[in-house]
C-alpha atoms as a PDB file:
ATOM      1  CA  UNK A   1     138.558 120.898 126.024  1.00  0.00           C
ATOM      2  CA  UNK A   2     135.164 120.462 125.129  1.00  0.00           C
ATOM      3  CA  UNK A   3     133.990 117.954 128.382  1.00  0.00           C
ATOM      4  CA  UNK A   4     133.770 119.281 131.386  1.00  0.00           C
ATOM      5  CA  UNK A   5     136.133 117.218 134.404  1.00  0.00           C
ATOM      6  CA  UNK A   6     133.889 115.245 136.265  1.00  0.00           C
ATOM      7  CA  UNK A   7     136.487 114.745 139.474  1.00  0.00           C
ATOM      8  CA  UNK A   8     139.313 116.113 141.204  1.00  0.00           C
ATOM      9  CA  UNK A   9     141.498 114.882 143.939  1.00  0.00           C
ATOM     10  CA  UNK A  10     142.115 115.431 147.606  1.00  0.00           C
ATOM     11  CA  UNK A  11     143.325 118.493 148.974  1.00  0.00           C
ATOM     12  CA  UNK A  12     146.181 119.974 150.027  1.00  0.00           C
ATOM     13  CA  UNK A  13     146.400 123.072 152.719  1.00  0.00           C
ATOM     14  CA  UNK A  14     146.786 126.368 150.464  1.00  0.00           C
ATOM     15  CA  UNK A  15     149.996 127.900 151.244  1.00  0.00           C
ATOM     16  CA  UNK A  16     148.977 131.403 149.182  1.00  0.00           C
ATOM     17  CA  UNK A  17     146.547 134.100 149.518  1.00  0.00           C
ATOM     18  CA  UNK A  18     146.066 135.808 146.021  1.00  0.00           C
ATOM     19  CA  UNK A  19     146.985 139.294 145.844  1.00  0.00           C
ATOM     20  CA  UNK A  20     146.254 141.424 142.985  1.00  0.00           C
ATOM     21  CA  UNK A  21     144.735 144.761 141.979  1.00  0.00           C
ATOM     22  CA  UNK A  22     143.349 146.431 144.830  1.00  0.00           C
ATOM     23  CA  UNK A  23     143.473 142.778 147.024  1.00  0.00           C
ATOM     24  CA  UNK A  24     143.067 143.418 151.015  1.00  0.00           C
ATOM     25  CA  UNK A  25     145.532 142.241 153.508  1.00  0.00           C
ATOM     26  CA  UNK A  26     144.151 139.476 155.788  1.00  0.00           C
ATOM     27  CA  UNK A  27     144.861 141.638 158.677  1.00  0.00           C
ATOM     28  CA  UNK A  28     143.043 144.040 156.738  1.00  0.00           C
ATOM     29  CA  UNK A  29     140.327 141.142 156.385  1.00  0.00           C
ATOM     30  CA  UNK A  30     140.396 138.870 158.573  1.00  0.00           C
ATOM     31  CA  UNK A  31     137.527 136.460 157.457  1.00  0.00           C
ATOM     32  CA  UNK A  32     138.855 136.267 154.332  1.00  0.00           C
ATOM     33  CA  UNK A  33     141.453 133.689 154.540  1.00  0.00           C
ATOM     34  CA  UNK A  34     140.801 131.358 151.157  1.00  0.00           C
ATOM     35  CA  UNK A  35     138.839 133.469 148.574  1.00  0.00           C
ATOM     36  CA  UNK A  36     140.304 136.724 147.463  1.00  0.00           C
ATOM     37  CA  UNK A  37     139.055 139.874 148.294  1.00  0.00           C
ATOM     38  CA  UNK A  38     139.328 142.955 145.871  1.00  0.00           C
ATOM     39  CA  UNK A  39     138.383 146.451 145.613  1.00  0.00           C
ATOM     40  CA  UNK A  40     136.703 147.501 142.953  1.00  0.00           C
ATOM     41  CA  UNK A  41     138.407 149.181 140.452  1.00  0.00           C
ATOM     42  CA  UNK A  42     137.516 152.821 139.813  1.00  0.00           C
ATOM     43  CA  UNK A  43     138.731 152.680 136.134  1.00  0.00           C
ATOM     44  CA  UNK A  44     137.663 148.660 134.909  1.00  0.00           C
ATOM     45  CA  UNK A  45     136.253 145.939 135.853  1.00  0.00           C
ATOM     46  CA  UNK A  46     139.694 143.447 136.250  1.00  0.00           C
ATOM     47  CA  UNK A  47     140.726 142.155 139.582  1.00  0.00           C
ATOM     48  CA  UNK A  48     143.634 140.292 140.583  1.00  0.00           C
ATOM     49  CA  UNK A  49     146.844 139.278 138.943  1.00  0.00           C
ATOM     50  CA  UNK A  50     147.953 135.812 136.822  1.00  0.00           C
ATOM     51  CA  UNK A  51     150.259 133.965 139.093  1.00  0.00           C
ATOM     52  CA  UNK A  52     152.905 131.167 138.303  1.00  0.00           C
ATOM     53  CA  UNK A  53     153.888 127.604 140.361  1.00  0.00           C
ATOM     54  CA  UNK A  54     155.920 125.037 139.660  1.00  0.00           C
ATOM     55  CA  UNK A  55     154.735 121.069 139.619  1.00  0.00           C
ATOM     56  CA  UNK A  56     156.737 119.151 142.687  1.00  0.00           C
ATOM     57  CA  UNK A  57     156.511 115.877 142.828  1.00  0.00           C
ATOM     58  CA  UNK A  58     153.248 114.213 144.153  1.00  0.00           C
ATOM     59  CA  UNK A  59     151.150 117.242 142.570  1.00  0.00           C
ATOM     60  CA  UNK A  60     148.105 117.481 140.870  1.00  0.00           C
ATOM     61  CA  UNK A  61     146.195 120.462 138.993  1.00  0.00           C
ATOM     62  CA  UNK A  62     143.523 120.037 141.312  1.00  0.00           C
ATOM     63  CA  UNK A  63     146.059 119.807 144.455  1.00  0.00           C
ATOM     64  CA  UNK A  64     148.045 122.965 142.863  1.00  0.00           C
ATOM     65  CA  UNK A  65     144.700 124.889 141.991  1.00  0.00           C
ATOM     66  CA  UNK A  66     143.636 124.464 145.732  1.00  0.00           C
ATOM     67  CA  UNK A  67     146.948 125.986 147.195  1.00  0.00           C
ATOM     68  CA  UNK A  68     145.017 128.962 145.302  1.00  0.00           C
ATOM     69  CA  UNK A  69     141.596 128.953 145.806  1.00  0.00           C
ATOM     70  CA  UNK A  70     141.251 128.002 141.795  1.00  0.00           C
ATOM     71  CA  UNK A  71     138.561 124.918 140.713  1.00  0.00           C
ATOM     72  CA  UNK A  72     140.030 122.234 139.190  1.00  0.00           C
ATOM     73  CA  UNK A  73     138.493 123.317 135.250  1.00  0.00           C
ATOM     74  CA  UNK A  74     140.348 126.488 135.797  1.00  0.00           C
ATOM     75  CA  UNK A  75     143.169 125.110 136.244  1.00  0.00           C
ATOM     76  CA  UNK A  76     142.917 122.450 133.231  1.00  0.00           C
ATOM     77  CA  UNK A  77     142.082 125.690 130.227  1.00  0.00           C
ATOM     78  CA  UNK A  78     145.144 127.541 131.155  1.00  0.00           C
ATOM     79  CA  UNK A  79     147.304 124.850 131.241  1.00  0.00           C
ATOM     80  CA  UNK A  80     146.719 122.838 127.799  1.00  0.00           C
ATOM     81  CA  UNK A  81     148.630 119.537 127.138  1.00  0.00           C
ATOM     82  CA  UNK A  82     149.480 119.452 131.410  1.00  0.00           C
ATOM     83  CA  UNK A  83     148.571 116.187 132.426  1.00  0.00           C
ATOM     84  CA  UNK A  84     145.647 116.662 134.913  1.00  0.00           C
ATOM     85  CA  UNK A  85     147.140 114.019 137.390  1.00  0.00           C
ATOM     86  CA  UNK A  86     150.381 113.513 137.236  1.00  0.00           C
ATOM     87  CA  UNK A  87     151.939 117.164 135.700  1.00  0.00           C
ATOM     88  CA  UNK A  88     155.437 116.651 135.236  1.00  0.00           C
ATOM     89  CA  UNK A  89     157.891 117.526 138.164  1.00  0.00           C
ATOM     90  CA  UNK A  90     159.311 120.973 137.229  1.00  0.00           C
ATOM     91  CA  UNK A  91     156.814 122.045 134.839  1.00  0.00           C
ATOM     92  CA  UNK A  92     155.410 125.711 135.144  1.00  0.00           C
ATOM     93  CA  UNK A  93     151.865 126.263 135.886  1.00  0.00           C
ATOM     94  CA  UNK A  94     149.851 129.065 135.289  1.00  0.00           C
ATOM     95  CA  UNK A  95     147.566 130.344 137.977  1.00  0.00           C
ATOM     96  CA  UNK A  96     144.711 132.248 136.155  1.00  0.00           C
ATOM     97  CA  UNK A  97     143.997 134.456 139.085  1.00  0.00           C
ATOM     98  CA  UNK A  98     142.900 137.140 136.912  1.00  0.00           C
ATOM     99  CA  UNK A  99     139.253 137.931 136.285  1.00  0.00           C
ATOM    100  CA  UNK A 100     137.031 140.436 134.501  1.00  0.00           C
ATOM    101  CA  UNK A 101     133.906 140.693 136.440  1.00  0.00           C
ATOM    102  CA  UNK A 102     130.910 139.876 135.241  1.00  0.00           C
ATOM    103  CA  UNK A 103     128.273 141.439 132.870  1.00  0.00           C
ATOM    104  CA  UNK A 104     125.639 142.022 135.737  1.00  0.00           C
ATOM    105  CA  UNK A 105     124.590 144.191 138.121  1.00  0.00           C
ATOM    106  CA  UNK A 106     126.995 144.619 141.558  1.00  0.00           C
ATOM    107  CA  UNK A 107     125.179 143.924 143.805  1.00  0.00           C
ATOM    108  CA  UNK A 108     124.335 140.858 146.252  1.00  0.00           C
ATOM    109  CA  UNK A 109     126.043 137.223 144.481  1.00  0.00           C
ATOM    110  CA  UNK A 110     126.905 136.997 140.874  1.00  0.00           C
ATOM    111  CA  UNK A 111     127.436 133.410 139.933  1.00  0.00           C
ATOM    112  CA  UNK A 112     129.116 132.703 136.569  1.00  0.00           C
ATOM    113  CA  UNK A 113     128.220 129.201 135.600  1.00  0.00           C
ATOM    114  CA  UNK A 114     130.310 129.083 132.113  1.00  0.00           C
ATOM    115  CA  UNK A 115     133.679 130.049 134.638  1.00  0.00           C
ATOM    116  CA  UNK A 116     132.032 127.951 137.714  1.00  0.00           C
ATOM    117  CA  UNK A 117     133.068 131.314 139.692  1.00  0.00           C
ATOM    118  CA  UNK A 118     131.263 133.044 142.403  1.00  0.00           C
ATOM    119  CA  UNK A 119     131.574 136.800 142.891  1.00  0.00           C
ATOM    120  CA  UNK A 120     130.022 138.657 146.148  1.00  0.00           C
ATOM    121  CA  UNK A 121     129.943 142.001 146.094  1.00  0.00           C
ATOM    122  CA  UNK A 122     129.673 143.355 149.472  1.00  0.00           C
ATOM    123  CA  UNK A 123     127.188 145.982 150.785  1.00  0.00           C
ATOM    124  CA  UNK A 124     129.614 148.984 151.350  1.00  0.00           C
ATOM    125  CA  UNK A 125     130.096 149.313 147.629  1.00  0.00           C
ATOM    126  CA  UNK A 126     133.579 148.599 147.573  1.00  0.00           C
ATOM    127  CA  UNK A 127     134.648 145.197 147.733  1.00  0.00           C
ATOM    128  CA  UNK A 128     134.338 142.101 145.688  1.00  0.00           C
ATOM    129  CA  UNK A 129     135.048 138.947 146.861  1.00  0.00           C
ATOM    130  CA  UNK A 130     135.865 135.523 144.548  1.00  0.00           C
ATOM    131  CA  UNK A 131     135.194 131.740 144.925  1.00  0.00           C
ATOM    132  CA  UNK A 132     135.663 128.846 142.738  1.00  0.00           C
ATOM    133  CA  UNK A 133     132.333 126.141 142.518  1.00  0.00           C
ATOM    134  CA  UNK A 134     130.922 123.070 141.645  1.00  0.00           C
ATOM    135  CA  UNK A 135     127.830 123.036 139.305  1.00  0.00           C
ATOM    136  CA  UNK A 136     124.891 121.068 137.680  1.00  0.00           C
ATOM    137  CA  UNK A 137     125.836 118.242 135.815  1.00  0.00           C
ATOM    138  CA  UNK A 138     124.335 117.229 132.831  1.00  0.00           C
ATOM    139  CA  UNK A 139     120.322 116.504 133.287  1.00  0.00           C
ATOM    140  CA  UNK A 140     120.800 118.060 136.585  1.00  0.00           C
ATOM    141  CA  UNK A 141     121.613 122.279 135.138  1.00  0.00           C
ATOM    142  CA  UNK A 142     121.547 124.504 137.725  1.00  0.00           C
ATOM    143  CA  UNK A 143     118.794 127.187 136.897  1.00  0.00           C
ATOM    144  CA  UNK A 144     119.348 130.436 135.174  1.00  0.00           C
ATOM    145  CA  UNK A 145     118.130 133.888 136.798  1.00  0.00           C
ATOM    146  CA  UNK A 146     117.569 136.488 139.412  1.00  0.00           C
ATOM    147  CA  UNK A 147     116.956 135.228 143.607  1.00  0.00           C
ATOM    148  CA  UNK A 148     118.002 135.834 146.862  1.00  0.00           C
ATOM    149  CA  UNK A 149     118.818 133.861 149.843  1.00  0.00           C
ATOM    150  CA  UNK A 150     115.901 132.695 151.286  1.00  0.00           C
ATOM    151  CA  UNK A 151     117.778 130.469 154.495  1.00  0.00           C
ATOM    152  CA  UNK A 152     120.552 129.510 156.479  1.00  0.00           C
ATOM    153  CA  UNK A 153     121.754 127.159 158.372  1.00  0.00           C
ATOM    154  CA  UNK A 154     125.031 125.645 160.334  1.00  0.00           C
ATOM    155  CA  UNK A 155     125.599 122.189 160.178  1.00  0.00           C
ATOM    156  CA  UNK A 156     122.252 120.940 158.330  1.00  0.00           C
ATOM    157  CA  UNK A 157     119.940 118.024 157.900  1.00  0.00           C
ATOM    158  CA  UNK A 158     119.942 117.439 154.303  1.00  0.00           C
ATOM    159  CA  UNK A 159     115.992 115.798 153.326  1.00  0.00           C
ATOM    160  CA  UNK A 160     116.564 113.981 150.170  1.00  0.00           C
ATOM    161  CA  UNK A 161     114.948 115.690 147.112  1.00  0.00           C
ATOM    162  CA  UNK A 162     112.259 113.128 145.395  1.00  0.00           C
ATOM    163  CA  UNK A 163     114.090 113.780 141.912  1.00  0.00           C
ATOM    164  CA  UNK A 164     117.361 112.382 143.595  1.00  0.00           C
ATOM    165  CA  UNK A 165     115.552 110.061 145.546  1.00  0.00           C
ATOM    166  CA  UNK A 166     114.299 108.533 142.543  1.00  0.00           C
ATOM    167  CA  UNK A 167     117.186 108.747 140.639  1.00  0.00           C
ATOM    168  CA  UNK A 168     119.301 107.148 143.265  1.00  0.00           C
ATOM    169  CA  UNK A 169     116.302 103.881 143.360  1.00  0.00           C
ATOM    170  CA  UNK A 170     116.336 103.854 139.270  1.00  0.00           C
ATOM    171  CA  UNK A 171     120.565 103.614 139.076  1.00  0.00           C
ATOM    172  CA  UNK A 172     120.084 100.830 142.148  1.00  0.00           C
ATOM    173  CA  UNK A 173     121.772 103.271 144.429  1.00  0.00           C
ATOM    174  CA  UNK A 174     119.181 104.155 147.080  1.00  0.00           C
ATOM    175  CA  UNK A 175     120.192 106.213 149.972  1.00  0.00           C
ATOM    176  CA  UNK A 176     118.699 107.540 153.322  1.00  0.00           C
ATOM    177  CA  UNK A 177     116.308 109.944 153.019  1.00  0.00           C
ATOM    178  CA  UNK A 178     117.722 112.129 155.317  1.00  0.00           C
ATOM    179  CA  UNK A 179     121.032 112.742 156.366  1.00  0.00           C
ATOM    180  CA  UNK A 180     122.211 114.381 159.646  1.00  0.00           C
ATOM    181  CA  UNK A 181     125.003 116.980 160.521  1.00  0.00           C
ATOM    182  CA  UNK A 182     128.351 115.141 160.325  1.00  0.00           C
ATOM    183  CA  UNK A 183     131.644 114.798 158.253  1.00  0.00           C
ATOM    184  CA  UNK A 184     129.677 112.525 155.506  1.00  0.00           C
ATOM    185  CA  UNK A 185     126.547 114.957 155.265  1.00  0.00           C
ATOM    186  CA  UNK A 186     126.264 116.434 151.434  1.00  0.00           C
ATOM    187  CA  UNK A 187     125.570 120.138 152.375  1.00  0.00           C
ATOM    188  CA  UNK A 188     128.957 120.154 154.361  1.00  0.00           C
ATOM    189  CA  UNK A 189     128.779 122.369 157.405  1.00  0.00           C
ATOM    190  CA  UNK A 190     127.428 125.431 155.802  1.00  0.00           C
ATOM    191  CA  UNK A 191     124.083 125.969 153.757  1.00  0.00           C
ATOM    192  CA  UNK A 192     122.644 128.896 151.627  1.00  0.00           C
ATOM    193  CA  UNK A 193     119.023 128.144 150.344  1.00  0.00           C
ATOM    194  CA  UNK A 194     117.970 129.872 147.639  1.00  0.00           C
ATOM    195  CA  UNK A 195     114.419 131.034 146.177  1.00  0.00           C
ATOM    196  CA  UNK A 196     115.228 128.290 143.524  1.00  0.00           C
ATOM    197  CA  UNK A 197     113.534 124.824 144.600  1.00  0.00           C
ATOM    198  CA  UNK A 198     116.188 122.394 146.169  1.00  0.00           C
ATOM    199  CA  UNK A 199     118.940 124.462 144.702  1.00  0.00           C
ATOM    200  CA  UNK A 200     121.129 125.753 147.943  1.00  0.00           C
ATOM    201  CA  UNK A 201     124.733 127.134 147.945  1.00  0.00           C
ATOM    202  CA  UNK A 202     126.769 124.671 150.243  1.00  0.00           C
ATOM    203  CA  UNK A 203     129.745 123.112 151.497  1.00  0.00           C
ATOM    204  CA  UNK A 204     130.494 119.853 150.841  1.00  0.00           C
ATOM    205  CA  UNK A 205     132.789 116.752 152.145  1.00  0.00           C
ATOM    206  CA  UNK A 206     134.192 116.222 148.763  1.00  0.00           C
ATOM    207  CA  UNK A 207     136.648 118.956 147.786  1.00  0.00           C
ATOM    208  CA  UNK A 208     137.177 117.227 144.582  1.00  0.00           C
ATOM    209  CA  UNK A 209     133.279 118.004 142.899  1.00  0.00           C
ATOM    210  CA  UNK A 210     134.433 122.130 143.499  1.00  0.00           C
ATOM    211  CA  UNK A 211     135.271 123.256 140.074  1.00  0.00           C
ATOM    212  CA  UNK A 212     133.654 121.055 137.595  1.00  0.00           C
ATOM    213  CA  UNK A 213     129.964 120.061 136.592  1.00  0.00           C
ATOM    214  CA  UNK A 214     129.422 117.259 139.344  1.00  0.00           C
ATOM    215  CA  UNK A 215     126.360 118.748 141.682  1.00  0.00           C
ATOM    216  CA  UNK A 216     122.549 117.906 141.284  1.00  0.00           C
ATOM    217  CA  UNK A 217     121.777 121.879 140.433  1.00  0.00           C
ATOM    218  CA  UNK A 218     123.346 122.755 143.323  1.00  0.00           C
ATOM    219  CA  UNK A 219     126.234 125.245 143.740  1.00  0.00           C
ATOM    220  CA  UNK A 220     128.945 123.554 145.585  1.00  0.00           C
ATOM    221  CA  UNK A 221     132.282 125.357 147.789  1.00  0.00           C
ATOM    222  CA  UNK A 222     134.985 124.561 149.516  1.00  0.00           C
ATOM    223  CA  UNK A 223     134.095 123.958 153.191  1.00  0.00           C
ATOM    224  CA  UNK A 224     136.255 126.996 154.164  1.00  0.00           C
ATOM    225  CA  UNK A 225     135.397 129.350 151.331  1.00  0.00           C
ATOM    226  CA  UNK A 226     131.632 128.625 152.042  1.00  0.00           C
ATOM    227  CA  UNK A 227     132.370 129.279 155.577  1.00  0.00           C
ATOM    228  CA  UNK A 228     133.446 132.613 154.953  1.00  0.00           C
ATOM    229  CA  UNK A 229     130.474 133.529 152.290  1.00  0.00           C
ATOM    230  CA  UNK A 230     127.961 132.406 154.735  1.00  0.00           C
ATOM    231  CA  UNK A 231     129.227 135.001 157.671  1.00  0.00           C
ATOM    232  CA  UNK A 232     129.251 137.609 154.840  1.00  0.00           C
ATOM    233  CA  UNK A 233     125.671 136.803 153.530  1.00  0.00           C
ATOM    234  CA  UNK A 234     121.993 137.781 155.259  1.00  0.00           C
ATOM    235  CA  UNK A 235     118.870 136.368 154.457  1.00  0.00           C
ATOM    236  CA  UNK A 236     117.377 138.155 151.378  1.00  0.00           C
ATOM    237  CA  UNK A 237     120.879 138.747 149.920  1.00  0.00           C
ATOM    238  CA  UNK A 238     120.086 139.464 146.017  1.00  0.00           C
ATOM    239  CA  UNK A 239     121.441 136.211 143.891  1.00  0.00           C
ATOM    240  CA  UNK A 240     121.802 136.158 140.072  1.00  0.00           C
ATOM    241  CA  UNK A 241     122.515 132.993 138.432  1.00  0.00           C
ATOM    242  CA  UNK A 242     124.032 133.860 134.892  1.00  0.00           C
ATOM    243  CA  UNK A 243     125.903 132.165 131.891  1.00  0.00           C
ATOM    244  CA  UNK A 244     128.733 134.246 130.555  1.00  0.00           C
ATOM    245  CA  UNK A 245     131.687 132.001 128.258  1.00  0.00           C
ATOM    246  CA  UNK A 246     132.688 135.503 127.089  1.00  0.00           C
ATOM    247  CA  UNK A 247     133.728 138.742 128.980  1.00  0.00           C
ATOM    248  CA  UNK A 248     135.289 141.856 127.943  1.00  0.00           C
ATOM    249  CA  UNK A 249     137.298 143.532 130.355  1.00  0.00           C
ATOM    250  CA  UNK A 250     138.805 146.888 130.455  1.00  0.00           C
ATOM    251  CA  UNK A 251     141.630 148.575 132.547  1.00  0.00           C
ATOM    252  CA  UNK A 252     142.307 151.873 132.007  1.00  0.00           C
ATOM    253  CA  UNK A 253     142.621 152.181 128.228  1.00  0.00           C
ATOM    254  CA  UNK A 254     143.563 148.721 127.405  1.00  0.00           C
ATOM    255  CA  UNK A 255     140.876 145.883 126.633  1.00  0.00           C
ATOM    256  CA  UNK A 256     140.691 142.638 127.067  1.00  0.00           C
ATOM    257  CA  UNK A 257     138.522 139.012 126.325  1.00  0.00           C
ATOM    258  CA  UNK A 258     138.224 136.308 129.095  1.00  0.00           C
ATOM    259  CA  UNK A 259     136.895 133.571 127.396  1.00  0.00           C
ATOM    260  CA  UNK A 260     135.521 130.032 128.974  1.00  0.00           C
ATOM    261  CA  UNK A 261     134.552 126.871 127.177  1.00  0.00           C
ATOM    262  CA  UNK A 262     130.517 127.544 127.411  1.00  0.00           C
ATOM    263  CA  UNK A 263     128.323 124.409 129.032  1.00  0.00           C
ATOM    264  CA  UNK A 264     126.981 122.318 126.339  1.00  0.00           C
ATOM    265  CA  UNK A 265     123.314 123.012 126.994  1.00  0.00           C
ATOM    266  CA  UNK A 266     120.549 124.628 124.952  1.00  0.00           C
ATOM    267  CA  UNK A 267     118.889 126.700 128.296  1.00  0.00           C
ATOM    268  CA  UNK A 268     122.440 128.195 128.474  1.00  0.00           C
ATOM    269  CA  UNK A 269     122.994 129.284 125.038  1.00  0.00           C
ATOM    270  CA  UNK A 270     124.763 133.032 124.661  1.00  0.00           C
ATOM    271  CA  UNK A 271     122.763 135.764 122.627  1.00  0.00           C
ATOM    272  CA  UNK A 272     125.943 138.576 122.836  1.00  0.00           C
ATOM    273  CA  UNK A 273     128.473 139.133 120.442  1.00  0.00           C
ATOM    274  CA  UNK A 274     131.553 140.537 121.056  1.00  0.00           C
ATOM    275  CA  UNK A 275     131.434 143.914 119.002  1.00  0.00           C
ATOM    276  CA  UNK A 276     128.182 144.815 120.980  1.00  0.00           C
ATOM    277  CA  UNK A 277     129.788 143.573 124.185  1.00  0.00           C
ATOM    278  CA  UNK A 278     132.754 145.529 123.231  1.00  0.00           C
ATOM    279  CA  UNK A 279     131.106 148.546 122.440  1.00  0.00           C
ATOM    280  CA  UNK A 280     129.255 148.490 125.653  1.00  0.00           C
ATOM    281  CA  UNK A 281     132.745 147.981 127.696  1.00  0.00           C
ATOM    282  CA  UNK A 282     134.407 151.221 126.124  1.00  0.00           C
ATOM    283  CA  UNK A 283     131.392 153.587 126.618  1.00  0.00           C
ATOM    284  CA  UNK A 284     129.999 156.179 124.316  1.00  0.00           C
ATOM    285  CA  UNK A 285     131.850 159.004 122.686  1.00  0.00           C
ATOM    286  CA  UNK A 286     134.984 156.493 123.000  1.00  0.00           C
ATOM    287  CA  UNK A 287     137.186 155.215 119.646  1.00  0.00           C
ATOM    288  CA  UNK A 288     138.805 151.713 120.189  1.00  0.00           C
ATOM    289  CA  UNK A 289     141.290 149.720 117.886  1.00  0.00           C
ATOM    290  CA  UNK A 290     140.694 145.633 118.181  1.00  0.00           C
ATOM    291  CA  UNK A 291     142.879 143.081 117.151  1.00  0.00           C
ATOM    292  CA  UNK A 292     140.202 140.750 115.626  1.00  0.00           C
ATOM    293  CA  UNK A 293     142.395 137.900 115.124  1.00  0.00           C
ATOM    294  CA  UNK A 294     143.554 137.655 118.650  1.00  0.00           C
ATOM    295  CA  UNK A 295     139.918 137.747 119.444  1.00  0.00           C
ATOM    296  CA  UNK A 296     139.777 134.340 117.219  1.00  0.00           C
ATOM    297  CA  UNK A 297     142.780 133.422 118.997  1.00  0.00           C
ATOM    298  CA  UNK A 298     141.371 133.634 122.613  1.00  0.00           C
ATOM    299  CA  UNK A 299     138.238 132.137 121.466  1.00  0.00           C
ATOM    300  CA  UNK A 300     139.855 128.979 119.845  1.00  0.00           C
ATOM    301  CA  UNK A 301     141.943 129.047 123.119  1.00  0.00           C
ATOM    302  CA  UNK A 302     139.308 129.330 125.811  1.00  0.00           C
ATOM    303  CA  UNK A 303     142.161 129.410 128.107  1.00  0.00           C
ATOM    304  CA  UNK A 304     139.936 131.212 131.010  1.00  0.00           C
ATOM    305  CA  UNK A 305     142.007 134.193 132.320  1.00  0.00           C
ATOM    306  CA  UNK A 306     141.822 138.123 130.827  1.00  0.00           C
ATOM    307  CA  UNK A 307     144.492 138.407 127.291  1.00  0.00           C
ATOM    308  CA  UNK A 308     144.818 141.928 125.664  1.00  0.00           C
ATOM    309  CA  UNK A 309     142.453 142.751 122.768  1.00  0.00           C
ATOM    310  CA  UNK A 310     142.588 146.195 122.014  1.00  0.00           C
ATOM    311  CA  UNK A 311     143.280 149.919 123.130  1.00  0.00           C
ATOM    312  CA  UNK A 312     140.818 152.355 123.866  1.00  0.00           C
ATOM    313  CA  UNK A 313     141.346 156.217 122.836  1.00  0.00           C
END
């Protein structure tokens, strides 16, 4: 649990939409058809529901995470001990289709490196919408802090970086220094730069680096969930690019902790703790009973999906 995946495997067409708390129809919705869309709740901050598959033969956790929008690390901390490429036949899966948003401001895209989760919270207020993604792998971190989208483009020309350039020449892998639109092209069809330098929210031709630490700093999606963010998204879109292993949810009076393994890395060390973080969650003027052991538990566990803490009264 404590290394990221560095690959998944091929793809195989999603057969379900997640529903949950508050999730639209795709009539309802009707660009929405791979990453969920949720209103936001009026009492919380938890959307969606934990779902359950079973393992058929020929499956993977990465093929069974794409059926549901979920990256392929997701899909390895709920399901300890499940081999990641050949799970059993008959097994049961968890689907951890559950999240608590996070700690930031609602407003623009929210992207969650520690859960490799994109949020985008749409202008009228109301709705949130979900993605899995691929992030910086080690040497390569994709940058902490507050941007916006700065460009975009259909079907780009991806100009080599110099850093990758160079990298490439030094590992005796050189490549063109520019790359047209087409199936092979690294951006995919879709492309979201960012203020950042060289760091751009894209598609890309390989499914399998969605969901794990496999990018050059970039923030990688599924061709046809970044082809629904980019319709969503103008130029000048607000971005915030955060680092939160631990979140503490709340629905109605109960509380709970979603807790992911944290990325390895000094730049994205955590300074919260979870009684302030707690604390914050139930408000002022509120009494709350925690069960501190299960907080140990979930911690130990890291298993990625909202598990009951606490009451609030």
């Amino acid at each position: 649990m404590k290394n990221r995946l560095t690959a998944m495997t091929s793809r195989m067409s999603p057969v379900v939409t997640l529903l949950g708390i508050g999730a639209l129809a795709l009539c309802a919705f009707p660009k929405v058809s791979f990453g969920a869309t949720f209103v936001l709740p009026a009492n919380g901050n938890i959307i969606g529901n934990i779902q359950y598959t079973t393992v058929r033969p020929g499956d993977t956790l990465s093929t069974l995470g794409r059926r549901y929008d979920m990256g392929g690390y997701e899909m390895v901390e709920a399901n300890p001990g499940v081999s990641y490429t050949t799970p059993r036949p008959g097994t049961s899966i968890t689907v951890p289709s559950r999240f608590v948003l996070p700690d930031a401001p609602r407003k623009g895209i929210v992207v969650n490196l520690a859960e490799m989760r994109l949020y985008y919270y749409h202008p009228d207020g109301v709705h949130v919408s979900t993605f899995p993604v691929g992030v910086g792998q080690q040497g390569w971190n994709t940058p902490l802090g507050n941007t916006q989208v700065v460009r975009k483009r259909e079907h780009p020309t991806w100009v080599v970086p110099d850093s990758i350039m160079e990298n490439h020449i030094a590992h005796g892998e050189p490549i063109p220094k520019v790359h047209p639109p087409g199936p092979e092209n690294p951006l995919g069809d879709h492309a979201l730069s960012l203020g950042f330098a060289n760091i751009v929210i894209h598609g890309t031709p390989y499914p399998k680096g969605v969901g794990v630490r496999a990018s050059h700093g970039c923030i990688r999606m599924l061709p046809e969930d970044v082809a629904t963010l980019y319709h969503m998204v103008k130029i000048g879109t607000p971005v915030a690019i955060i680092h939160q292993s631990n979140k503490i949810g709340r629905l109605d009076n109960k509380l709970y902790l979603e807790t992911h393994v944290p990325i390895a890395d000094s730049i994205y060390s955590e300074q919260k703790d979870i009684s302030s973080m707690i604390s914050k969650a139930t408000g002022e003027g509120h009494k709350y009973q925690i069960q501190w052991q299960e907080i140990e538990r979930i911690k130990h566990r890291a298993s990625g999906y909202p598990q009951p803490i606490g009451s609030v009264f």
